[in-house]
Protein backbone atom coordinates (compact mmCIF):
# COMPACT_ATOMS: atom_id res chain seq x y z
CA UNK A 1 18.27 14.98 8.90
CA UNK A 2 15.69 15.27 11.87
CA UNK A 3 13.89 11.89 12.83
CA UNK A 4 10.66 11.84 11.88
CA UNK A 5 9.59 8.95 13.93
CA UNK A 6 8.28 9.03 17.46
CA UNK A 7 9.90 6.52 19.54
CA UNK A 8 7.10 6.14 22.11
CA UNK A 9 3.51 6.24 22.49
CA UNK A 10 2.85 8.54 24.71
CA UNK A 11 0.31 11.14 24.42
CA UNK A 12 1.57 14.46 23.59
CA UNK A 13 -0.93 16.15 26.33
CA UNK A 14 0.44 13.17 28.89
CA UNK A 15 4.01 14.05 27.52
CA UNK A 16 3.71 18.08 28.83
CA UNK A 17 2.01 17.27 31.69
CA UNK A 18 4.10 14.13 33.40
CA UNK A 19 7.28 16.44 31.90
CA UNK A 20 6.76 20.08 33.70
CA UNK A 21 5.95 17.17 36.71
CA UNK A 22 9.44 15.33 36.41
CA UNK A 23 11.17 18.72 35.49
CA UNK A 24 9.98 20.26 38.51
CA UNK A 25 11.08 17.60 40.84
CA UNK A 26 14.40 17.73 39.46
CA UNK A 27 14.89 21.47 40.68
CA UNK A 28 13.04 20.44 43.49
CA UNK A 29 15.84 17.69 44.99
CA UNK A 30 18.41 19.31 42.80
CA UNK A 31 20.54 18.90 45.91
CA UNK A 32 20.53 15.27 45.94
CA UNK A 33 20.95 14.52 42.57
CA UNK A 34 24.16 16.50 42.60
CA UNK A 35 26.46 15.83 40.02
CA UNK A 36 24.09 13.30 38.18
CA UNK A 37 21.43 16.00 36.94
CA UNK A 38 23.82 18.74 36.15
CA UNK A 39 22.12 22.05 36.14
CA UNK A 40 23.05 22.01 31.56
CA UNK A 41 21.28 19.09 31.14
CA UNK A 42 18.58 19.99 33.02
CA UNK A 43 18.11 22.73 31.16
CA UNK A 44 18.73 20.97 28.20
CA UNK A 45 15.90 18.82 28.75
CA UNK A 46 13.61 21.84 29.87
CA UNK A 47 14.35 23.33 26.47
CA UNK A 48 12.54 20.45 24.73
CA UNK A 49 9.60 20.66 26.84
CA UNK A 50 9.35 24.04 25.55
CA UNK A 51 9.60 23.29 22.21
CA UNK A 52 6.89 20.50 22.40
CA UNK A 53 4.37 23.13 24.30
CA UNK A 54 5.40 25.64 22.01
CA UNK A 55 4.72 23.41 18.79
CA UNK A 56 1.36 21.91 20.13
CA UNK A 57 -1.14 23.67 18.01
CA UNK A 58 -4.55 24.78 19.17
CA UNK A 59 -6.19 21.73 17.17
CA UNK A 60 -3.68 19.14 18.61
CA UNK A 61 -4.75 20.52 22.25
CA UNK A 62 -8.43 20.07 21.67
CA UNK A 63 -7.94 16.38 20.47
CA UNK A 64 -9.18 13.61 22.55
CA UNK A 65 -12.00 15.70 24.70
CA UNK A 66 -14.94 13.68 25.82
CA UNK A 67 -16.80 15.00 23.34
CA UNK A 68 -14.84 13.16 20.72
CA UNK A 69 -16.04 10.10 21.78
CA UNK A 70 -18.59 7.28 20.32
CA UNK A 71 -21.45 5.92 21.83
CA UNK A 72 -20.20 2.49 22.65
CA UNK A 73 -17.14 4.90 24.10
CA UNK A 74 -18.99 7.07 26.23
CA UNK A 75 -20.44 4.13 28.00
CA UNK A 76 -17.05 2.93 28.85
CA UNK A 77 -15.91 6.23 29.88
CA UNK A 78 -19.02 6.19 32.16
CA UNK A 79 -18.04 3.15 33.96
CA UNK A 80 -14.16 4.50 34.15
CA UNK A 81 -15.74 7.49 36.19
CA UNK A 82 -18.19 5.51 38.20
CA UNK A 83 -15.51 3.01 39.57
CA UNK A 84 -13.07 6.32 39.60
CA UNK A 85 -15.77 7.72 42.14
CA UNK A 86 -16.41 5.27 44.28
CA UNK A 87 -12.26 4.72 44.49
CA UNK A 88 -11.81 8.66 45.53
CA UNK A 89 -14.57 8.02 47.78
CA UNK A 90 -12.91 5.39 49.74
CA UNK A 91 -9.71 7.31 49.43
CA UNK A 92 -11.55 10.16 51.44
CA UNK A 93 -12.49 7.71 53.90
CA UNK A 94 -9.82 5.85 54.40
CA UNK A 95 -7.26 9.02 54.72
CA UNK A 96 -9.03 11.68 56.13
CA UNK A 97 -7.37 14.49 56.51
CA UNK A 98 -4.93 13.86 54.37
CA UNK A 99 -5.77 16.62 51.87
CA UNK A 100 -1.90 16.58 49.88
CA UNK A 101 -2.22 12.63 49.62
CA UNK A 102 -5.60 12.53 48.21
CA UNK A 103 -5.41 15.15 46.01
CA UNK A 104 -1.92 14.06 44.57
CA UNK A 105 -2.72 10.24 44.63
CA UNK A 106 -6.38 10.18 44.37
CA UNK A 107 -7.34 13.57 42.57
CA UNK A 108 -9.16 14.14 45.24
CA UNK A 109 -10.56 17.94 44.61
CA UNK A 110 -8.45 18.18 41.84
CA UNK A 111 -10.15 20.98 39.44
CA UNK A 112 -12.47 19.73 36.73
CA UNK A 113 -11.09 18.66 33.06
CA UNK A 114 -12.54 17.34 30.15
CA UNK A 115 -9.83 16.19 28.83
CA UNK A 116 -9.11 11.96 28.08
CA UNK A 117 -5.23 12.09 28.33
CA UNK A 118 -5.97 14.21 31.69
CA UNK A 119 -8.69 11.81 33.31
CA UNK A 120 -6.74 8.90 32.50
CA UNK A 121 -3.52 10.18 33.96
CA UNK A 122 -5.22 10.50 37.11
CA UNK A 123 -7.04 7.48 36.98
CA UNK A 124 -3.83 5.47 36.08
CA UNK A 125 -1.90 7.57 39.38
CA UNK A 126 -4.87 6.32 41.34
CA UNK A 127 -4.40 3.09 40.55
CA UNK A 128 -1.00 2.81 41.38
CA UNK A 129 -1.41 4.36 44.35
CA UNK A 130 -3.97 1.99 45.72
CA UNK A 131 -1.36 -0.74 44.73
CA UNK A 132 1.10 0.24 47.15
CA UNK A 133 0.98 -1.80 50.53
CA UNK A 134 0.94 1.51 52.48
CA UNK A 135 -2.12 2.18 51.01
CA UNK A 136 -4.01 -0.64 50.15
CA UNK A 137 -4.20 -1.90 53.80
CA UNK A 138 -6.29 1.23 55.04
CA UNK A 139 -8.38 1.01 51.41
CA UNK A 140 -9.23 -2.49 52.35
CA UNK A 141 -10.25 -2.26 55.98
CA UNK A 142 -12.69 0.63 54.41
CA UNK A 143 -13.92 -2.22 52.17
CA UNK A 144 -12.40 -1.78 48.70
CA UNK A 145 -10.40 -4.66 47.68
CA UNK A 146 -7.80 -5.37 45.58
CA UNK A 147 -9.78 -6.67 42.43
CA UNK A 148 -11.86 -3.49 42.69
CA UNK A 149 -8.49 -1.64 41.46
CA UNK A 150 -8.05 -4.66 39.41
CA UNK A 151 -11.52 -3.49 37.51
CA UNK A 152 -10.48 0.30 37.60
CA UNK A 153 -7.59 -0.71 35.66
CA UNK A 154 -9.19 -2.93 32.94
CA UNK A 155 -11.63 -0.83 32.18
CA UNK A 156 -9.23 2.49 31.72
CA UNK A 157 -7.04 0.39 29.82
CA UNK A 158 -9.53 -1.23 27.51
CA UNK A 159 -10.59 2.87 26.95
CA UNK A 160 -7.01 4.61 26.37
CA UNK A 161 -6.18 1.73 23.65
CA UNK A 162 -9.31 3.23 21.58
CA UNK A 163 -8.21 7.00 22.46
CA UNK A 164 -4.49 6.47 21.62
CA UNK A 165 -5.62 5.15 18.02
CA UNK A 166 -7.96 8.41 17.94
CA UNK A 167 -4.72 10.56 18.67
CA UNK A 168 -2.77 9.37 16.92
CA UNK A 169 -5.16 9.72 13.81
CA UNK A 170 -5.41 13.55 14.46
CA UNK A 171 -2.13 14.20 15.10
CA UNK A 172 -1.39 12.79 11.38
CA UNK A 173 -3.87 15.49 10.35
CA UNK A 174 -2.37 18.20 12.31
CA UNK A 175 0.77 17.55 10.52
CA UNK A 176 3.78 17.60 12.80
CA UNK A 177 7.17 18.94 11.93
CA UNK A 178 10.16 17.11 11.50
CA UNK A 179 11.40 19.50 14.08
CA UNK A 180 8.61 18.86 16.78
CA UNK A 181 8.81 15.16 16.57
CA UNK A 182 12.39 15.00 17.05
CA UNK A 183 12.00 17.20 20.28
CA UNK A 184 9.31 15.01 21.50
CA UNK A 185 12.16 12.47 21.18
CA UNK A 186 14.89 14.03 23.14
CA UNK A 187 11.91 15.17 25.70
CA UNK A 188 11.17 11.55 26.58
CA UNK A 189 14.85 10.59 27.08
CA UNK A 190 15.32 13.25 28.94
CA UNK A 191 12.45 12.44 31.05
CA UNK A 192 13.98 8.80 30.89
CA UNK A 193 17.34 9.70 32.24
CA UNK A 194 15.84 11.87 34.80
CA UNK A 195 14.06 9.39 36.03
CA UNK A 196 16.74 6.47 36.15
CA UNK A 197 18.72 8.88 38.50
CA UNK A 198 15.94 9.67 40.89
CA UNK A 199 15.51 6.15 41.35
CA UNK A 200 19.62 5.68 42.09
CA UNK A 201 19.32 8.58 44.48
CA UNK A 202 16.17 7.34 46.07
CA UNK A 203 15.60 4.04 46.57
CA UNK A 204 12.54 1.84 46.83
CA UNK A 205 13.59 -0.01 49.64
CA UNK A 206 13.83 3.29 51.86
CA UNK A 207 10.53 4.29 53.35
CA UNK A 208 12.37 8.15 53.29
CA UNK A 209 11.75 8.14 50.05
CA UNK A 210 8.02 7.83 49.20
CA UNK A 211 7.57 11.35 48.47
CA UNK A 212 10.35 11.92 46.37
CA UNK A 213 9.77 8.71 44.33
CA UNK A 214 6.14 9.91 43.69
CA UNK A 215 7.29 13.47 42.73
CA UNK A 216 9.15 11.80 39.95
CA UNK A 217 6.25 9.83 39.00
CA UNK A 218 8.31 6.63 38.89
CA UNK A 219 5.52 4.76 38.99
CA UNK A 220 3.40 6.38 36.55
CA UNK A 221 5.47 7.47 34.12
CA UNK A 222 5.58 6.54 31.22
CA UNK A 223 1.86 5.08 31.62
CA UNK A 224 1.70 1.26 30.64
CA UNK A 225 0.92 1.09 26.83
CA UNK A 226 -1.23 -1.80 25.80
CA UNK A 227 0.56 -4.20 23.60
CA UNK A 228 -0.54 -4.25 19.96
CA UNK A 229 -2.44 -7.01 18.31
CA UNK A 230 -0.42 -10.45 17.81
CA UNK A 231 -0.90 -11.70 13.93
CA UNK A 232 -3.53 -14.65 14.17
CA UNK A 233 -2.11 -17.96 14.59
CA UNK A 234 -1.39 -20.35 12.67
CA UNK A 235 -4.73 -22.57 11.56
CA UNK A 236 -6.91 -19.94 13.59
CA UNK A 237 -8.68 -17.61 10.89
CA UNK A 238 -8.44 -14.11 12.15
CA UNK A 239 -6.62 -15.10 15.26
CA UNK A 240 -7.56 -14.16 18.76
CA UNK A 241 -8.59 -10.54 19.98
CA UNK A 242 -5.48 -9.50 22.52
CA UNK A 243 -6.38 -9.09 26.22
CA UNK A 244 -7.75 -6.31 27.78
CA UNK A 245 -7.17 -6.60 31.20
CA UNK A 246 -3.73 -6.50 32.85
């Protein structure tokens, strides 16, 4: 019998885009992953991304556009692209000329989308990337700090917890096979195992390996879920609302 139950939370939009990403930087440094990542499983694990792109129906791709959003959400969004903004901005500043850094980092002239998954993919790269020291030294003498990526973060986070829930509602109504679900599954392993590899092959503690490591989205991938709501405790009525920030 097929499982039926999804054993992550990632976004099905998140799931075809970070996997024809990981997929690609397999063939990519197929070389030096040698005998880890043989050339089966890889296509193994290619077959299930085409199974999950295949399956995604027309209504499933449409869910979570901007326009699906509240009022009290579109506000939020609205501050998740103003402090977006101003980070590209001092991106562009503080590599110029860099054009394959900022657009792969910083989405930097990366072409327009209205989709949440989308946005928040990028905004969640861009945060990481201003994270790392090679980085946040030349963001910093441009003048944005480190607690200005610590606000980018909150506020993206506080924002995919509400669009996760709404996904997840309309993928129940779309319906999902026993049959997409469980290739979903092996998708994210896959994507798993892949990943666990590139990190034996290159390691964080080799400058080398920047580019590779970010091919593989090590750092993105899967995106941090937020955790769910603790039960209230005990003698506290209702408990307390969980944190939003990191």
């Amino acid at each position: 019998m097929k499982n039926r139950s999804r054993k992550h939370n990632v976004p099905r939009a998140v799931l075809i885009r970070d996997g024809t990403t990981i997929l690609a930087a397999a063939a990519k440094y197929g070389v030096q992953l040698g005998d880890r990542l043989s050339t089966a499983r890889h296509q193994e694990i290619a077959s299930h991304l085409a199974t999950v792109r295949g399956g995604d129906t027309g209504q499933n791709l449409n869910a979570g556009n901007i326009g699906d959003l509240t009022v009290a959400q579109n506000q939020q969004f609205k501050k998740v692209l103003t402090q977006f903004g101003t980070l590209r901005d001092f991106a562009g500043r503080a590599f110029k000329g860099q054009a394959v850094k900022l657009r792969e980092e910083f989405a930097v002239g990366a072409p327009e989308t209205k989709k949440l998954a989308e946005i928040q993919l990028r905004v969640t790269t861009a945060v990481a990337a201003a994270r790392q020291a090679a980085n946040a030294a030349p963001l910093t003498a441009k003048g944005w700090l480190a607690a200005d990526t610590d606000e980018l973060e909150t506020l993206a986070g506080s924002l995919k917890t509400t669009d996760e829930t709404q996904e997840e509602g309309k993928r129940d109504k779309v319906g999902d096979t026993a049959q997409l679900i469980e290739a979903e599954n092996n998708l994210y392993d896959g994507l798993l195992d892949i990943q666990a590899i590139a990190r034996k092959v290159f390691a964080a503690d080799n400058p080398a390996n920047v580019t590779a490591r970010a091919d593989f989205l090590l750092t993105t991938f899967p995106p941090r879920q937020a955790s769910p709501p603790k039960p209230p405790g005990k003698g506290q009525p209702g408990g307390e609302p969980p944190p939003t920030g990191p």
